[in-house]
Protein backbone atom coordinates (compact mmCIF):
# COMPACT_ATOMS: atom_id res chain seq x y z
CA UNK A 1 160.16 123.40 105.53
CA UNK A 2 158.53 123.66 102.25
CA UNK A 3 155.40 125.93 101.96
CA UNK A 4 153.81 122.87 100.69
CA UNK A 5 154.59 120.49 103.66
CA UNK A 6 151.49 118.05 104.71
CA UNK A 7 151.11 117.57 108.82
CA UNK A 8 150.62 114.53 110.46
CA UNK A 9 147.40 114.05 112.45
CA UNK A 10 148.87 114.63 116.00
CA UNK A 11 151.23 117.32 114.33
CA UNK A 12 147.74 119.04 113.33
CA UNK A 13 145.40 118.47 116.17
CA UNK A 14 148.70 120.46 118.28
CA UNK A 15 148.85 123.11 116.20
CA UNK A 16 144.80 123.53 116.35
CA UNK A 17 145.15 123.59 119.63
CA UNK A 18 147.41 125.95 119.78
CA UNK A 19 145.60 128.37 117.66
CA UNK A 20 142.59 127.68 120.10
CA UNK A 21 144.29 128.00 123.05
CA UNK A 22 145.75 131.47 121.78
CA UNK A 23 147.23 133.92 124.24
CA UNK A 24 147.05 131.29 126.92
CA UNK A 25 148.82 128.19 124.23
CA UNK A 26 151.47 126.48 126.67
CA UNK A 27 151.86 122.60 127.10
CA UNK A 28 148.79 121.65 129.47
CA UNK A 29 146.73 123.96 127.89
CA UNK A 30 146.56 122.54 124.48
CA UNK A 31 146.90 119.11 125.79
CA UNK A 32 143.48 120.12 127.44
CA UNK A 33 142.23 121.80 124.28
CA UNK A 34 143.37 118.29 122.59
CA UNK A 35 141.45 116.55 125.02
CA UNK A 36 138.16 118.06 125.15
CA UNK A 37 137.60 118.53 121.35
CA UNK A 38 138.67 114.71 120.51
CA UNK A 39 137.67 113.24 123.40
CA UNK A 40 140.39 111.12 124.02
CA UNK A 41 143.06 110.75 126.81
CA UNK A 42 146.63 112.63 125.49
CA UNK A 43 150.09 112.46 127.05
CA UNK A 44 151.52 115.63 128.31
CA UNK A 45 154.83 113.84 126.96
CA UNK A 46 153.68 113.45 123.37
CA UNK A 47 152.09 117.44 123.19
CA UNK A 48 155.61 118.60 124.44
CA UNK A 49 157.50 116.24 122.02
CA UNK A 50 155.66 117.36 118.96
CA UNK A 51 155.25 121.19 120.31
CA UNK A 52 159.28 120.82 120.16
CA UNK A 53 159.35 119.02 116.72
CA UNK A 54 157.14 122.20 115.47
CA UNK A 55 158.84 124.36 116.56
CA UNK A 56 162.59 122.66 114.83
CA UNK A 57 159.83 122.92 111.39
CA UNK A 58 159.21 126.60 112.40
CA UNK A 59 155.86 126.05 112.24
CA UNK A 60 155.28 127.58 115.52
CA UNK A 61 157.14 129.57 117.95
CA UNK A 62 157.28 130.59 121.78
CA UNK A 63 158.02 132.71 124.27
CA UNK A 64 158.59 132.84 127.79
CA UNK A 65 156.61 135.49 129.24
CA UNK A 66 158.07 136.51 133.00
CA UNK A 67 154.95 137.93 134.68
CA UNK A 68 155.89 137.01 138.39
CA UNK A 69 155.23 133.45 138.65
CA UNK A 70 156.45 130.66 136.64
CA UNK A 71 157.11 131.17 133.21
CA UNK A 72 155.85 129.03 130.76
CA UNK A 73 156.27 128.70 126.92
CA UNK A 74 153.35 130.22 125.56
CA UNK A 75 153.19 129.00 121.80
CA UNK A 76 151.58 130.68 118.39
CA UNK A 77 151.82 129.65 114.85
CA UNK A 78 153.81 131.10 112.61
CA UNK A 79 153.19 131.84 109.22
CA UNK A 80 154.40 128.94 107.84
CA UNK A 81 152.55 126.84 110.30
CA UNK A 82 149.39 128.38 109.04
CA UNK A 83 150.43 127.25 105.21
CA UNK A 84 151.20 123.90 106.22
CA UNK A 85 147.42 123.95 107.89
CA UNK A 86 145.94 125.37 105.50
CA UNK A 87 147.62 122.70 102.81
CA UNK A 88 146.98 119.78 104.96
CA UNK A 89 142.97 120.50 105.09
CA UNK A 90 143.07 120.98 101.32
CA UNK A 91 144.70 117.28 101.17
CA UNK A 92 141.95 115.99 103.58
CA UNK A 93 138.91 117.34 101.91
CA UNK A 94 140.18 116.27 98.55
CA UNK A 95 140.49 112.93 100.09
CA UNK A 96 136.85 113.06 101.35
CA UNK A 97 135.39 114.74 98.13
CA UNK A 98 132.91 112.64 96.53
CA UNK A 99 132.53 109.98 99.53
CA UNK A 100 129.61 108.76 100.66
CA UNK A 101 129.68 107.14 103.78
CA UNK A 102 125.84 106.19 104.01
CA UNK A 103 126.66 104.21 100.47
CA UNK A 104 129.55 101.91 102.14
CA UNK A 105 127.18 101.48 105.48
């Protein structure tokens, strides 16, 4: 993936997530982390599809930690990951620069 590579909305709110959710980043837990900061209603479905599509960009990666119980996929982004954030907030506050929303109201 180029270093340059934008991220969809959805794409990006996941990978926030994930860097909220940190040690404890598997599938419920950033759908939760989704959840509360948006306030809207996500499909576990959708976090796991696009945690998967990530991870073919190798923007993140996981692991499967054994520690005596289930193991989950615990994710974390990658280095490239964090380029592609960091490139896709400088796209969205260039598109916000110089807009004045109380003007259009």
């Amino acid at each position: 993936m180029s270093e340059d590579a934008l991220l969809g909305t959805f794409e990006e709110q996941v990978m926030l997530a994930v860097v909220h959710a940190g040690a404890d980043a598997f599938g419920m837990s950033v759908r939760r982390e989704i959840e509360s900061r948006t306030g809207r209603d996500v499909a576990i479905g959708a976090v796991y599809a696009t945690l998967d599509r990530l991870e073919a960009k190798r923007l993140i990666s996981s692991t499967r930690p054994r520690t005596g119980g289930a193991s989950r996929r615990i994710f974390r982004i990658t280095a490239v990951g964090s380029r592609a954030l960091v490139a896709t907030r400088a796209m969205r506050d260039g598109l916000w620069r110089g807009i004045d929303l109380a003007r259009l109201a």
